[in-house]
Protein backbone atom coordinates (compact mmCIF):
# COMPACT_ATOMS: atom_id res chain seq x y z
CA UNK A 1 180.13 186.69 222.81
CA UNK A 2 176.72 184.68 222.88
CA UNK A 3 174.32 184.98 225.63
CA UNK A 4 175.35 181.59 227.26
CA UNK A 5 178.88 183.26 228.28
CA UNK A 6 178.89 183.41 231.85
CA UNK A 7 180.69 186.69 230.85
CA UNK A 8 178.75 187.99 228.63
CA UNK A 9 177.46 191.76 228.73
CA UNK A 10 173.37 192.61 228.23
CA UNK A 11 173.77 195.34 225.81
CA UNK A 12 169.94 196.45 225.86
CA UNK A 13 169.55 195.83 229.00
CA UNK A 14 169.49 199.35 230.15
CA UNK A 15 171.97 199.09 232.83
CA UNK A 16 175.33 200.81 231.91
CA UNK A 17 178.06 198.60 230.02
CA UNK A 18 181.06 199.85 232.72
CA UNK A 19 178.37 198.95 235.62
CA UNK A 20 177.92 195.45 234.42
CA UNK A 21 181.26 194.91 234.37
CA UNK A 22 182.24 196.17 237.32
CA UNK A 23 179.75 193.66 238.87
CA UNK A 24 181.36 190.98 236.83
CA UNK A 25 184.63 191.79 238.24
CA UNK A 26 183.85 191.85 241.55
CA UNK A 27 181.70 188.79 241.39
CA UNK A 28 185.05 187.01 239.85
CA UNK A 29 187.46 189.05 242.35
CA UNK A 30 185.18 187.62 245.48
CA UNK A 31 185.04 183.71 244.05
CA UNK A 32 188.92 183.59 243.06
CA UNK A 33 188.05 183.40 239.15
CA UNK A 34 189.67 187.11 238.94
CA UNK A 35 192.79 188.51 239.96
CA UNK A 36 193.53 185.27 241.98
CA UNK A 37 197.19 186.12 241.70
CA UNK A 38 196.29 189.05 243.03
CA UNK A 39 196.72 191.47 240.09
CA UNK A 40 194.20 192.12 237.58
CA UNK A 41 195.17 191.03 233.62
CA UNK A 42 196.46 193.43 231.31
CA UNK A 43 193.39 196.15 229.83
CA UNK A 44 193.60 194.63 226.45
CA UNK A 45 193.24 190.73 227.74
CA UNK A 46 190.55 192.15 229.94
CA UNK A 47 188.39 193.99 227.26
CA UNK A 48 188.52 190.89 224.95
CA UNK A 49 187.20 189.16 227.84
CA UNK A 50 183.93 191.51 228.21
CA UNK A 51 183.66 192.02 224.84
CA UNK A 52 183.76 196.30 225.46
CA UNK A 53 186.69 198.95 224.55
CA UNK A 54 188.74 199.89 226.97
CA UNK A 55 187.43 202.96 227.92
CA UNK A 56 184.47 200.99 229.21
CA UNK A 57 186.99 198.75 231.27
CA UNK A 58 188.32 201.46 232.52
CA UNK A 59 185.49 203.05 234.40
CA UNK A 60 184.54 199.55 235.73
CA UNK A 61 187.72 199.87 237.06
CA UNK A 62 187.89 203.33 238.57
CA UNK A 63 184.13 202.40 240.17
CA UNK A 64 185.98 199.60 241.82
CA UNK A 65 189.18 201.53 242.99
CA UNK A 66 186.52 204.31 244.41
CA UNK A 67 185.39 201.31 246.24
CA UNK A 68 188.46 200.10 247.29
CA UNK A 69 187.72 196.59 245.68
CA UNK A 70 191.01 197.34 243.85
CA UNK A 71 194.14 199.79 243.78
CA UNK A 72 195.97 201.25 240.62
CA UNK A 73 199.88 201.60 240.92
CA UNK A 74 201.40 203.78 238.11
CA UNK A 75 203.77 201.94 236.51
CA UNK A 76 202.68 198.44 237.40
CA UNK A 77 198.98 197.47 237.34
CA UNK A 78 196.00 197.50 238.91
CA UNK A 79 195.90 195.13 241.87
CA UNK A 80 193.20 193.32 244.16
CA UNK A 81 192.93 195.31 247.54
CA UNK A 82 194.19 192.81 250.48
CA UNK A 83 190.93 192.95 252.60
CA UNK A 84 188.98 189.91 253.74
CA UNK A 85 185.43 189.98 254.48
CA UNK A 86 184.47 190.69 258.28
CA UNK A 87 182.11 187.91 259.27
CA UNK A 88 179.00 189.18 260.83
CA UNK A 89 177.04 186.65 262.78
CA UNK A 90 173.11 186.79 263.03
CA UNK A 91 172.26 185.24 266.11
CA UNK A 92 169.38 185.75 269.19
CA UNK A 93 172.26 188.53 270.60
CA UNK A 94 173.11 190.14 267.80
CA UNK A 95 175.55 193.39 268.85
CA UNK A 96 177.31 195.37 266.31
CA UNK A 97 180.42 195.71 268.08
CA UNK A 98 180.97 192.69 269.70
CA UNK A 99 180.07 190.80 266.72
CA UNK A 100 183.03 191.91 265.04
CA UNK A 101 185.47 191.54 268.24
CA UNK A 102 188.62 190.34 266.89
CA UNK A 103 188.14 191.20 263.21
CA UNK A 104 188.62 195.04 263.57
CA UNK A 105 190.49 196.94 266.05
CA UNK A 106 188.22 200.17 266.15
CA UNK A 107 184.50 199.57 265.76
CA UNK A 108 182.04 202.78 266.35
CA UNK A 109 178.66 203.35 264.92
CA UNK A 110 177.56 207.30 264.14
CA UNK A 111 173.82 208.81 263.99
CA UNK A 112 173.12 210.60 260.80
CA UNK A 113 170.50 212.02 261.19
CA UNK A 114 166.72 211.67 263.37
CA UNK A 115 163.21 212.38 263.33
CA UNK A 116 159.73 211.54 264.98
CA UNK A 117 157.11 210.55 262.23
CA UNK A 118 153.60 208.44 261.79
CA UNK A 119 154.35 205.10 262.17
CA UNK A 120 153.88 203.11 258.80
CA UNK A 121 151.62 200.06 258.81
CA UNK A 122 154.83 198.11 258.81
CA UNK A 123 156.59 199.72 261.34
CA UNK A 124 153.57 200.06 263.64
CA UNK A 125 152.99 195.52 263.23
CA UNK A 126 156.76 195.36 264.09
CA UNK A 127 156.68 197.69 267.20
CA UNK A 128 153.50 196.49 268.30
CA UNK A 129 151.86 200.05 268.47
CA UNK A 130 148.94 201.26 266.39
CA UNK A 131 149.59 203.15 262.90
CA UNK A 132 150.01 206.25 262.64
CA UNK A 133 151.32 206.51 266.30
CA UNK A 134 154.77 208.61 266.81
CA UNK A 135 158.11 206.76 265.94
CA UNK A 136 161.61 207.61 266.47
CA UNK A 137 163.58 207.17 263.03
CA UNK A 138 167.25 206.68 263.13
CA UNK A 139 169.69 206.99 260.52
CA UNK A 140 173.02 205.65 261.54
CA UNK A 141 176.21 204.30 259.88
CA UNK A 142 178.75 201.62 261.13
CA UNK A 143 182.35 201.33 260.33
CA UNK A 144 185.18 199.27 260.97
CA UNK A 145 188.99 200.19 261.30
CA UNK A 146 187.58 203.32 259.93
CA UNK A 147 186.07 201.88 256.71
CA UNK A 148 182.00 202.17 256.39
CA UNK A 149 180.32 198.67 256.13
CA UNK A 150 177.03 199.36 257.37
CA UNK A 151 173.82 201.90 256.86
CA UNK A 152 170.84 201.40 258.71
CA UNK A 153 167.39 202.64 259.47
CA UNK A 154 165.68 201.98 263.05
CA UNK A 155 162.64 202.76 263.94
CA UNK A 156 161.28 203.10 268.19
CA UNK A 157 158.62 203.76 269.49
CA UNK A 158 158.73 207.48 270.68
CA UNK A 159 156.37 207.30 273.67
CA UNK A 160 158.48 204.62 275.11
CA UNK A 161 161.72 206.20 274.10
CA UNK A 162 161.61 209.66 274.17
CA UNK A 163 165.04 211.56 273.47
CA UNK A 164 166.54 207.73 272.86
CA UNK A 165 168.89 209.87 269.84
CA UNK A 166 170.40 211.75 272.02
CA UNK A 167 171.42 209.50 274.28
CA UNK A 168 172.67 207.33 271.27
CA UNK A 169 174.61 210.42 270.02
CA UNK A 170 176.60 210.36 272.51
CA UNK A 171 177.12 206.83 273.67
CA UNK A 172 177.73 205.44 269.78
CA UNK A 173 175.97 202.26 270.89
CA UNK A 174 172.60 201.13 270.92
CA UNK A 175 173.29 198.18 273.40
CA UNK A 176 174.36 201.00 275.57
CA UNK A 177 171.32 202.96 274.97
CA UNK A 178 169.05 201.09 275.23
CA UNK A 179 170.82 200.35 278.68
CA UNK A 180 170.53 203.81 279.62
CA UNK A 181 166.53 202.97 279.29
CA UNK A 182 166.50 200.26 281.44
CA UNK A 183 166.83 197.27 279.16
CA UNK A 184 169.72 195.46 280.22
CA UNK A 185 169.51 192.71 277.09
CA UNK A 186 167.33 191.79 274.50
CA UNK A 187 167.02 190.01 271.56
CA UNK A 188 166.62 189.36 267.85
CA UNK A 189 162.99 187.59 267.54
CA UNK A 190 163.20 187.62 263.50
CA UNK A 191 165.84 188.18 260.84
CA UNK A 192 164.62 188.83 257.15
CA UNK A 193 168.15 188.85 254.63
CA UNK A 194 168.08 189.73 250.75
CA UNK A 195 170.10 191.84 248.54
CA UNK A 196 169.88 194.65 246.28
CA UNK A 197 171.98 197.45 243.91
CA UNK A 198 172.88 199.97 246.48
CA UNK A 199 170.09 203.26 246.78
CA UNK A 200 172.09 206.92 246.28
CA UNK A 201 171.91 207.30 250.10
CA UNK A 202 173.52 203.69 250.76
CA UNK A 203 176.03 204.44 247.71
CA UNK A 204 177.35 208.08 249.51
CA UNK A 205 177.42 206.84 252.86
CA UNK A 206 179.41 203.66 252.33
CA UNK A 207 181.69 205.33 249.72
CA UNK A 208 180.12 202.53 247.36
CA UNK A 209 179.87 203.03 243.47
CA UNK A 210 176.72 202.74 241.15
CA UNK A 211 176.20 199.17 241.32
CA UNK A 212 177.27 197.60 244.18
CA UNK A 213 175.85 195.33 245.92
CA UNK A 214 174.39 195.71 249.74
CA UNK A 215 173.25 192.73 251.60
CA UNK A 216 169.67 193.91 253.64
CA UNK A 217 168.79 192.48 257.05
CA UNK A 218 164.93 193.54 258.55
CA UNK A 219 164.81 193.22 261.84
CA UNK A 220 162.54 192.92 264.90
CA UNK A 221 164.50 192.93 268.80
CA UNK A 222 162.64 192.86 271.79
CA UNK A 223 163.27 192.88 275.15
CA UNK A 224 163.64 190.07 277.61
CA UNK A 225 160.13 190.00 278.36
CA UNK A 226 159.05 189.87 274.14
CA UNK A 227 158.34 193.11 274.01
CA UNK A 228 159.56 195.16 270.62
CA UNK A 229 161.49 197.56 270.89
CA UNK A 230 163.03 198.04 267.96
CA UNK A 231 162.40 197.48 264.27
CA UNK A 232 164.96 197.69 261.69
CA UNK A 233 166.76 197.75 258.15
CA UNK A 234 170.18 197.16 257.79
CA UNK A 235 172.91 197.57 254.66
CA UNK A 236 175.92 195.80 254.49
CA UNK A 237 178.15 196.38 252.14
CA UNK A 238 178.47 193.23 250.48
CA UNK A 239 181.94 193.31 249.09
CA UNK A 240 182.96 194.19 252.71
CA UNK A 241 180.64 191.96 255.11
CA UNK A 242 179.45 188.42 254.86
CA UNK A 243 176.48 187.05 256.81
CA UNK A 244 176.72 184.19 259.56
CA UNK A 245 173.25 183.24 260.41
CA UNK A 246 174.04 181.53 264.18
CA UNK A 247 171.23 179.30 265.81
């Protein structure tokens, strides 16, 4: 293969042969130029097509049934998982769980983990508050029907919000905690989106493999009166979640 094969594999890149396959494949897989029929082509067809032996096809494709990108049937191939993207709109109300009303029957987010800390220079601009000043961090995860698609990092201030995780532990909601603190609605003031490879932490928690992609909001919400309350860093998992930025 030469390098101006849309296909072809960076050998010296440094980057693993089955990873950059795997990201090949489900780059085809999401824009219909792989598996369209819904099953994948037979190994050898496949490793002609990469240019790679087909033990390096094959862990691309065990990363991607670990993902649940695709499913292997003995006896009869490896197919495309049925799963459409959930559409998550970015808008001046952005809510987890309404957001993805009628896309997903059971929607719940779960705190990780939590811990007051310095704010960063960043986190302290966002907030409003001076550096160095205390912060709430939260670590939480959001799933769908039971499936992971989200990982994110929030950041309060602690002063203002003091035993906020708690509260979130047991409501599952940070509309509804933030409720609980006498902020009835607020809303998105900025919205930063890139993407990246997925960190270990992102990788575990969304039951990803080495390579994947995650799609990264940054966030800033404040109240109704423009006050932040909350800055923050999302993960979606981009094989799983698409992005509707809403005016």
């Amino acid at each position: 293969m030469t390098s101006s094969d849309p296909e072809s594999i960076e050998r010296r890149s440094g980057i693993a042969l089955w990873r950059q396959i795997a990201d090949r494949m489900r780059q085809g897989i999401a824009a219909g130029t792989l598996g369209e029929d819904g099953r994948l082509p037979p190994e050898l067809a496949l490793s002609e097509r990469f240019g790679v032996n087909r033990h390096t096809l094959r862990s691309a494709i065990a990363a991607l049934v670990k993902e649940g990108v695709l499913r292997a049937e003995q006896g009869r191939g490896t197919f495309v998982t049925d799963r459409r993207r959930l559409s998550y709109p970015i808008s001046s109300r952005t809510r987890f769980s309404a957001g993805l009303e009628g896309q997903a029957r059971e929607r719940r987010s779960l705190l990780l983990s939590h811990a007051v800390e310095p704010a960063s220079t960043t986190v302290a601009e966002s907030l409003g508050i001076a550096a160095g000043a205390p912060v709430l961090r939260l670590e939480t995860v959001s799933e769908a029907d039971g499936r992971p698609i989200s990982r994110a990092t929030a950041w309060l201030d602690a002063a203002r919000f003091a035993g906020f995780a708690d509260v979130y532990a047991e409501s599952r909601s940070i509309t509804a905690a933030f409720a609980r603190f006498g902020i009835a609605d607020y809303l998105r003031k900025s919205t930063l989106v890139t993407a990246r490879h997925a960190d270990p932490a992102d990788l575990a928690d969304l039951s990803l493999s080495p390579g994947a992609i995650v799609l990264v909001t940054v966030a800033v919400n404040v109240d109704i009166e423009g006050r932040p309350i909350q800055f923050s860093e999302t993960r979606f998992a981009a094989d799983r979640v698409e992005l509707s930025i809403q005016s």
